[in-house]
PDB file of N, CA and C in Angstrom:
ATOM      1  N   UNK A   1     121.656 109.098 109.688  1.00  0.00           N
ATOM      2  CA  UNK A   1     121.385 110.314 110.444  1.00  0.00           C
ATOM      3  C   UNK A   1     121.060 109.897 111.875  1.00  0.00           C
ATOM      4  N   UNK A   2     121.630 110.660 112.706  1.00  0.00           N
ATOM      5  CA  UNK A   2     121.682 110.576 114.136  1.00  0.00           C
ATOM      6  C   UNK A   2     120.658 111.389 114.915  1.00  0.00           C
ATOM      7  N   UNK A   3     119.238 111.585 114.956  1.00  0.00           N
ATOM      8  CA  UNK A   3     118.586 112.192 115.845  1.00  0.00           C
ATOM      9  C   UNK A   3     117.860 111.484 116.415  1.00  0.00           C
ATOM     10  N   UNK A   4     117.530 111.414 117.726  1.00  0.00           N
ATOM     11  CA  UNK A   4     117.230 111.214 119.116  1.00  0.00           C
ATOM     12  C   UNK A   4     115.139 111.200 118.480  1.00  0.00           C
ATOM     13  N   UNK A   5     114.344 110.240 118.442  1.00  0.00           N
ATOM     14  CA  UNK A   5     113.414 110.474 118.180  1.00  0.00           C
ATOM     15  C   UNK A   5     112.405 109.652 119.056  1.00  0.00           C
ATOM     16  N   UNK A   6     111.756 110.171 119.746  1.00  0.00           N
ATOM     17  CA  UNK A   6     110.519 109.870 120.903  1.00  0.00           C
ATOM     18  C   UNK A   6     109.879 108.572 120.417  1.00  0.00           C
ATOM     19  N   UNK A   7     109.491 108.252 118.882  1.00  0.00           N
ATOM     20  CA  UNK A   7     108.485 107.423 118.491  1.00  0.00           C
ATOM     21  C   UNK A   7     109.196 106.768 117.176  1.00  0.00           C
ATOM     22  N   UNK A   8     108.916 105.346 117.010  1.00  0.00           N
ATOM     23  CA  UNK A   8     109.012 104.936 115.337  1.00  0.00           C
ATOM     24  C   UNK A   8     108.264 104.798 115.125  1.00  0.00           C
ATOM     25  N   UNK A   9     107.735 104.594 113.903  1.00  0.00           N
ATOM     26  CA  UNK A   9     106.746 103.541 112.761  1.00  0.00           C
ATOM     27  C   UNK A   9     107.150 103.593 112.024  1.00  0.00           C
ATOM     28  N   UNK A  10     106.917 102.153 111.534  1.00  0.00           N
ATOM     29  CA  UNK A  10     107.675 101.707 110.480  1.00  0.00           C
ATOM     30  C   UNK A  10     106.141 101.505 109.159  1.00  0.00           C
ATOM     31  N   UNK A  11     106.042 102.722 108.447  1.00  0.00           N
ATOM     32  CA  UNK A  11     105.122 102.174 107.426  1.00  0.00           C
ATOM     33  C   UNK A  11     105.592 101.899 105.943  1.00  0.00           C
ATOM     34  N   UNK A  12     106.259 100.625 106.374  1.00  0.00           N
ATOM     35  CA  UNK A  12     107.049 100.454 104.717  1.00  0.00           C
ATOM     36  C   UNK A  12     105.705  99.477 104.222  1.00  0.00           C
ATOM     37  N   UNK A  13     105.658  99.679 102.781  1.00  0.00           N
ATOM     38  CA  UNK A  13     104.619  99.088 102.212  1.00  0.00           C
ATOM     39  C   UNK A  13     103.304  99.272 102.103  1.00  0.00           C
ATOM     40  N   UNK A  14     102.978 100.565 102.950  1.00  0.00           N
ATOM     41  CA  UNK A  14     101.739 101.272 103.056  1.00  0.00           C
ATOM     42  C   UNK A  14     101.709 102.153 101.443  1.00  0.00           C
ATOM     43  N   UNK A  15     100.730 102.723 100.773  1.00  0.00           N
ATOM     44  CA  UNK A  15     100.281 103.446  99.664  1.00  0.00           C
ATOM     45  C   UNK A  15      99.635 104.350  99.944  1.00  0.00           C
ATOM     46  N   UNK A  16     100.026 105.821  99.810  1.00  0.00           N
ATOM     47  CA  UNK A  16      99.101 107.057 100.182  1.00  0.00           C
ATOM     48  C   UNK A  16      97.776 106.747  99.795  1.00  0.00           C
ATOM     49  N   UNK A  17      96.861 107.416 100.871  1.00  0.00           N
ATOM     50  CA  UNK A  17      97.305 108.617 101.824  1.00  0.00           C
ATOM     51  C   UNK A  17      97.946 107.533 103.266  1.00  0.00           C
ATOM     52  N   UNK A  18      97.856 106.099 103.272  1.00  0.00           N
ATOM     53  CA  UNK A  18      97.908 105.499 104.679  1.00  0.00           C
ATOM     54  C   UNK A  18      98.832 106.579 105.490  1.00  0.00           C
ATOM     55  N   UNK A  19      99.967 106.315 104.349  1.00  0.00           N
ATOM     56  CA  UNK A  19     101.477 106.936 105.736  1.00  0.00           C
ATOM     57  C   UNK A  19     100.988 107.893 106.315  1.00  0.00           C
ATOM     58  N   UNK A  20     100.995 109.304 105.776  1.00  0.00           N
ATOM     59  CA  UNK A  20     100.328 110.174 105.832  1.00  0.00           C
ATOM     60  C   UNK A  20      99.113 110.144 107.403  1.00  0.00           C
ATOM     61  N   UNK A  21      98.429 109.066 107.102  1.00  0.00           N
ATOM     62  CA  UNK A  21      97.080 109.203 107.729  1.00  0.00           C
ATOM     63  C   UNK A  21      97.974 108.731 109.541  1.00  0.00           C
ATOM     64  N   UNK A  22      98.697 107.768 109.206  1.00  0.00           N
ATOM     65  CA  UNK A  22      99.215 107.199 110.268  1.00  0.00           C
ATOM     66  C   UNK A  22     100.442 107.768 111.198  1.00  0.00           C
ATOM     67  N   UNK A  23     100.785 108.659 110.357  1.00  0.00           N
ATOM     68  CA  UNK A  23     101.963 109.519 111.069  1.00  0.00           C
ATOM     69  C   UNK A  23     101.242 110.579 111.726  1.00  0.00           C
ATOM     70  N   UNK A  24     100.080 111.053 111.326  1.00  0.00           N
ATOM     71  CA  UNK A  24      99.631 111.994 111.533  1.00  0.00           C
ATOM     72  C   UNK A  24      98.610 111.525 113.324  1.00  0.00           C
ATOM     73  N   UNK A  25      98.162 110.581 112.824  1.00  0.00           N
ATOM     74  CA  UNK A  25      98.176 109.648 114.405  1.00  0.00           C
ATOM     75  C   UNK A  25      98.997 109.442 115.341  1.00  0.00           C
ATOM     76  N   UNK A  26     100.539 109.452 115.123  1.00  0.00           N
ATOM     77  CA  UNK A  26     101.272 109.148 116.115  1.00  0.00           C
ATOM     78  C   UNK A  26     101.440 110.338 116.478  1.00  0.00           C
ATOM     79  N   UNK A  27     101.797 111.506 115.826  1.00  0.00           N
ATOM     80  CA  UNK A  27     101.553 112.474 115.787  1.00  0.00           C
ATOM     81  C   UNK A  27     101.159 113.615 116.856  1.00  0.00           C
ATOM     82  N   UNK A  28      99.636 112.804 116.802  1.00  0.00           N
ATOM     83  CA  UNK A  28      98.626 113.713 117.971  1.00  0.00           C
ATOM     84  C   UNK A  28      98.701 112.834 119.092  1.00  0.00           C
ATOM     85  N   UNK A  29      99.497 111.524 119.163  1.00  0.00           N
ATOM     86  CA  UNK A  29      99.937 111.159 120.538  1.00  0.00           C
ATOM     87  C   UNK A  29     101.006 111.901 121.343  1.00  0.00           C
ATOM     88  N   UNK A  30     101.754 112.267 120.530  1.00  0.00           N
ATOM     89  CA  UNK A  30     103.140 113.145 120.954  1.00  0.00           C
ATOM     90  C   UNK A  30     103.059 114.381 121.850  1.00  0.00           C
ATOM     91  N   UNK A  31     103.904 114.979 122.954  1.00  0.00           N
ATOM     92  CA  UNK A  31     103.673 116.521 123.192  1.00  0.00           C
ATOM     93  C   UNK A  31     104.594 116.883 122.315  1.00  0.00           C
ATOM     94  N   UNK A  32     104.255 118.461 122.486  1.00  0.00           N
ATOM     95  CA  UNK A  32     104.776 118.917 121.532  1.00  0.00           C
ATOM     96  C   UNK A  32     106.333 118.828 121.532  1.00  0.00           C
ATOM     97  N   UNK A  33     107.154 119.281 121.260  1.00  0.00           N
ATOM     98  CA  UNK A  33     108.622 119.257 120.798  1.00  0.00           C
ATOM     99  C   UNK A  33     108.965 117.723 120.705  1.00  0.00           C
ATOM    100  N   UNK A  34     108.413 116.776 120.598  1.00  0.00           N
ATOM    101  CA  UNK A  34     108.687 115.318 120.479  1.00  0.00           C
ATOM    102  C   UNK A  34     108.883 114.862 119.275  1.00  0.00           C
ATOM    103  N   UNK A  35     109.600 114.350 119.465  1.00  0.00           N
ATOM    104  CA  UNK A  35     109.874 113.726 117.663  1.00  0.00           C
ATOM    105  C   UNK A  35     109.243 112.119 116.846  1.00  0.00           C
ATOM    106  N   UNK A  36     108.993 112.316 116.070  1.00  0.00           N
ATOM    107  CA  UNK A  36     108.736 111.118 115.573  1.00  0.00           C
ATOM    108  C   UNK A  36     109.305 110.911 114.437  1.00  0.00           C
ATOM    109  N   UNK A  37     109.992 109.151 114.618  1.00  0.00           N
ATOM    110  CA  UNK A  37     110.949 108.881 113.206  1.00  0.00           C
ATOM    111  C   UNK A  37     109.999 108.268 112.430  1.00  0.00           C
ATOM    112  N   UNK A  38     109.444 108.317 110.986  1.00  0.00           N
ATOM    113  CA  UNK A  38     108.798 107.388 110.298  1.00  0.00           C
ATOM    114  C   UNK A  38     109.456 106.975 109.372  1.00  0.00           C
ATOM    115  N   UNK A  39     109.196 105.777 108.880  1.00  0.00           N
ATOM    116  CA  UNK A  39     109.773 104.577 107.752  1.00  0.00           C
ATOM    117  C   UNK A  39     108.746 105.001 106.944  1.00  0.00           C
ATOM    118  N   UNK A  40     108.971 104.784 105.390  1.00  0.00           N
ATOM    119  CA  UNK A  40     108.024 104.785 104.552  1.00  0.00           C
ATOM    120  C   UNK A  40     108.788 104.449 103.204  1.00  0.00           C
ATOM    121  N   UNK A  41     107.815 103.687 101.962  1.00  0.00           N
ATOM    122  CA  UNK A  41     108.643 103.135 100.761  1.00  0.00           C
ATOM    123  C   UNK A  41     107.656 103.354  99.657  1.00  0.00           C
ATOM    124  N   UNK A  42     106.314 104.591  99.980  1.00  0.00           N
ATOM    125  CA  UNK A  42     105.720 105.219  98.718  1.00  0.00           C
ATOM    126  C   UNK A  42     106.937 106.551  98.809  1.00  0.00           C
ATOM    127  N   UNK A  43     106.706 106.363  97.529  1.00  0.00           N
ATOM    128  CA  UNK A  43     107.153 107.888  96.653  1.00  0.00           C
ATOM    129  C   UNK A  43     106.725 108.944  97.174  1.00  0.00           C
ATOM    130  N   UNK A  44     105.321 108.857  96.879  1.00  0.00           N
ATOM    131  CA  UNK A  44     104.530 110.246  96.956  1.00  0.00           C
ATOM    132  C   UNK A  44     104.708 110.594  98.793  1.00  0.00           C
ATOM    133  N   UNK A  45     105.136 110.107  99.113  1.00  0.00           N
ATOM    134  CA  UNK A  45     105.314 110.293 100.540  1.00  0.00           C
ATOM    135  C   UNK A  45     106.305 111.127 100.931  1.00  0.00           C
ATOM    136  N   UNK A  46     107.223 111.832 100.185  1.00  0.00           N
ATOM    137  CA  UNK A  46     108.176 112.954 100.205  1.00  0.00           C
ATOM    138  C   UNK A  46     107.645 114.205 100.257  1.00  0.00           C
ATOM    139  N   UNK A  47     106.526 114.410  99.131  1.00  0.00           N
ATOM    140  CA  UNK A  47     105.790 115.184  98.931  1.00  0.00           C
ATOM    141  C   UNK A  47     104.789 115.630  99.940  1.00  0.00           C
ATOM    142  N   UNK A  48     104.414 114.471 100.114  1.00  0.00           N
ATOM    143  CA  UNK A  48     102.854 114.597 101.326  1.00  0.00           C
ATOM    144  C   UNK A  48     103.554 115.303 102.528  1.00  0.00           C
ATOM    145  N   UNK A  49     104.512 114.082 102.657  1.00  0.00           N
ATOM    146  CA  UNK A  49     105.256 114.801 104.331  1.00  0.00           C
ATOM    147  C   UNK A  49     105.888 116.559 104.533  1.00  0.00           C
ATOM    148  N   UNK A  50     105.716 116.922 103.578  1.00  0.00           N
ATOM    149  CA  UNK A  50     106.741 118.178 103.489  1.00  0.00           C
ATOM    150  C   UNK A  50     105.573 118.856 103.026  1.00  0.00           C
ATOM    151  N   UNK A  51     104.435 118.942 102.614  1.00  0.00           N
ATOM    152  CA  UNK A  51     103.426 119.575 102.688  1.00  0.00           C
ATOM    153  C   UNK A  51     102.402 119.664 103.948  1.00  0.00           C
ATOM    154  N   UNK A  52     102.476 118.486 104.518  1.00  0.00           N
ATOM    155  CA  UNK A  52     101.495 118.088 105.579  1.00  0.00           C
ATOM    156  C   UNK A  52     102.376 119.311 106.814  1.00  0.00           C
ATOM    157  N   UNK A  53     103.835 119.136 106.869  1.00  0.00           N
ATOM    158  CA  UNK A  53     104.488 119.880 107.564  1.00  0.00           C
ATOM    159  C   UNK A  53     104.374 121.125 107.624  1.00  0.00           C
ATOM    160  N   UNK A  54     104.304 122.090 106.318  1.00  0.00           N
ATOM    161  CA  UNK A  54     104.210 123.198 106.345  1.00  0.00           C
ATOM    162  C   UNK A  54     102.875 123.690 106.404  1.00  0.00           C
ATOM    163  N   UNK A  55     101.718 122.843 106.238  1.00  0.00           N
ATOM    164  CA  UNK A  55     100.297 123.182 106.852  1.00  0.00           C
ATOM    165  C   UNK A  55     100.342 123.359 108.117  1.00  0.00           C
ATOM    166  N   UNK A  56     100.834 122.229 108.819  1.00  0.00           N
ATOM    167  CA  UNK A  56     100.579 122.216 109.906  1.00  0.00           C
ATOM    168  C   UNK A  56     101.351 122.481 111.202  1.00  0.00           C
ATOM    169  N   UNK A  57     102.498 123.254 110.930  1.00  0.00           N
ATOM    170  CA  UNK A  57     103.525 124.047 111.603  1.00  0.00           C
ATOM    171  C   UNK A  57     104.458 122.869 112.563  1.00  0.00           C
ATOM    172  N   UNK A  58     104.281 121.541 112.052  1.00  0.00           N
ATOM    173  CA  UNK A  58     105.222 120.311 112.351  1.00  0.00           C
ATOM    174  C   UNK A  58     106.451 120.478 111.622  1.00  0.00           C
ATOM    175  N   UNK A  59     107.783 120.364 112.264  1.00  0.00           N
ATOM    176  CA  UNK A  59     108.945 120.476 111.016  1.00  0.00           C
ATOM    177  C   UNK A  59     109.477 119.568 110.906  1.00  0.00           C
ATOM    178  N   UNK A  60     109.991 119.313 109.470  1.00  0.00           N
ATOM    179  CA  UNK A  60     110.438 118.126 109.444  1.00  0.00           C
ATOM    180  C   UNK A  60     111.990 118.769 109.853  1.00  0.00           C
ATOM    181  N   UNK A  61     112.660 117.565 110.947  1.00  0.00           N
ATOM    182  CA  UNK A  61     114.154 118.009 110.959  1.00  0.00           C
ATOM    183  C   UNK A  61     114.835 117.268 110.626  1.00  0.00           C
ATOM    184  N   UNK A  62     114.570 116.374 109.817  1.00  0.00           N
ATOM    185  CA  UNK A  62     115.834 115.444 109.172  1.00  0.00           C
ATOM    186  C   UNK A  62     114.819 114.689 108.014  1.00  0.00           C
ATOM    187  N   UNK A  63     115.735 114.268 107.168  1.00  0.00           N
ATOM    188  CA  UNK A  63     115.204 113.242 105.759  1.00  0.00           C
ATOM    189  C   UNK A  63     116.495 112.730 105.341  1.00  0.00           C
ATOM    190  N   UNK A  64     115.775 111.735 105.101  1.00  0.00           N
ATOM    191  CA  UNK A  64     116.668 110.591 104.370  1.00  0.00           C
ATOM    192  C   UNK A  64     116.131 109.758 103.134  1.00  0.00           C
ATOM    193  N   UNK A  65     116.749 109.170 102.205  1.00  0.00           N
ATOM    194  CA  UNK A  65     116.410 108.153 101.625  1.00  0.00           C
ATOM    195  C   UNK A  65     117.259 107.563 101.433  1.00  0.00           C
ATOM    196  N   UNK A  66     116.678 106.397 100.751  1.00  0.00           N
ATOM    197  CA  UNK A  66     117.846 105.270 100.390  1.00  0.00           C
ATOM    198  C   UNK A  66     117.357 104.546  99.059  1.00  0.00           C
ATOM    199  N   UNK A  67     117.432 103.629  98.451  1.00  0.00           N
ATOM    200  CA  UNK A  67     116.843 103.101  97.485  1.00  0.00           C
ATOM    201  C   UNK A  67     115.743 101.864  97.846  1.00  0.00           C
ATOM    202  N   UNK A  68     115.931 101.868  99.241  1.00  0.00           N
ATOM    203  CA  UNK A  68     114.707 101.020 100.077  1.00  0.00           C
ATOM    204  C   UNK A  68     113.241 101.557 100.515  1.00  0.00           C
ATOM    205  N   UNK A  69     114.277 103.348 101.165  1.00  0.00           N
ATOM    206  CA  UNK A  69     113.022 103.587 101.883  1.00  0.00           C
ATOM    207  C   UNK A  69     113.026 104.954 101.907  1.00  0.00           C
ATOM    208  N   UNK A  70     112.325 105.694 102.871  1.00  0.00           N
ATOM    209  CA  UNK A  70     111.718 107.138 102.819  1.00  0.00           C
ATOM    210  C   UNK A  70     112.217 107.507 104.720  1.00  0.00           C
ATOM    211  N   UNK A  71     112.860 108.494 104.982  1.00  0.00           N
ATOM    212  CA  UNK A  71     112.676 108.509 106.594  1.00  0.00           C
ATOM    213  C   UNK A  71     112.777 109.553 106.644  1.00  0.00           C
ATOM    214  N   UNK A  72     111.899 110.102 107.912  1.00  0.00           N
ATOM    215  CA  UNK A  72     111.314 111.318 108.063  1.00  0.00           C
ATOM    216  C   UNK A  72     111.171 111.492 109.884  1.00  0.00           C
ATOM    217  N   UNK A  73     112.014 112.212 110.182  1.00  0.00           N
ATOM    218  CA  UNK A  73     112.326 112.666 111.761  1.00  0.00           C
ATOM    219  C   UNK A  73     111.172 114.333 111.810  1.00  0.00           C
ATOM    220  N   UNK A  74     110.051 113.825 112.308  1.00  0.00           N
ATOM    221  CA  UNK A  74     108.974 115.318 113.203  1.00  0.00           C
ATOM    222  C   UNK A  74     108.836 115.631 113.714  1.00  0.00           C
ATOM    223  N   UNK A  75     109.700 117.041 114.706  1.00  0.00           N
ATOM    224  CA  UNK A  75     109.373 117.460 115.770  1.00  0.00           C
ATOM    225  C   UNK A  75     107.509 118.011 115.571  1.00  0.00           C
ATOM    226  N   UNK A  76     106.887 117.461 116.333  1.00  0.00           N
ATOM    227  CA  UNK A  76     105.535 118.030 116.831  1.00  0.00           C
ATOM    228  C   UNK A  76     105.650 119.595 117.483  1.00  0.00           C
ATOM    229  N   UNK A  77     104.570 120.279 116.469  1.00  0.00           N
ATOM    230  CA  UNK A  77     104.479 121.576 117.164  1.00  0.00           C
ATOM    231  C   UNK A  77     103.964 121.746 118.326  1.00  0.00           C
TER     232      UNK A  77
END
């Protein structure tokens, strides 16, 4: 997937809540409409991210997986 994203992190190997905690950090560095790409290789991290999103009026605009990893493109509200 091809979108243009302001920020990476790469949290492969982190175990919820880290990702979560750490995206949510880069996050509140961002202005708003900025995107952030995150890496991630917990499971439960599909879930979190797509909940954390709809709490918090962040959208996710792209997902991916692979059998490696988890990726998650956030425009900041």
């Amino acid at each position: 997937m091809t979108i243009e994203c302001d920020t990476e992190i790469d949290l492969s190997g982190l175990q919820c809540p880290m990702p979560l905690l750490k995206a949510k950090l880069a996050l509140n560095a961002l202005q708003s409409d900025q995107i952030l790409k995150v890496i991630a290789t917990d499971p439960a991290s599909e879930k979190d991210f797509k909940l954390f999103a709809t709490q918090s009026n962040n959208e996710i605009v792209g997902f991916e997986k692979n059998a490696a990893a988890y990726f998650y493109w956030i425009r900041k509200a």
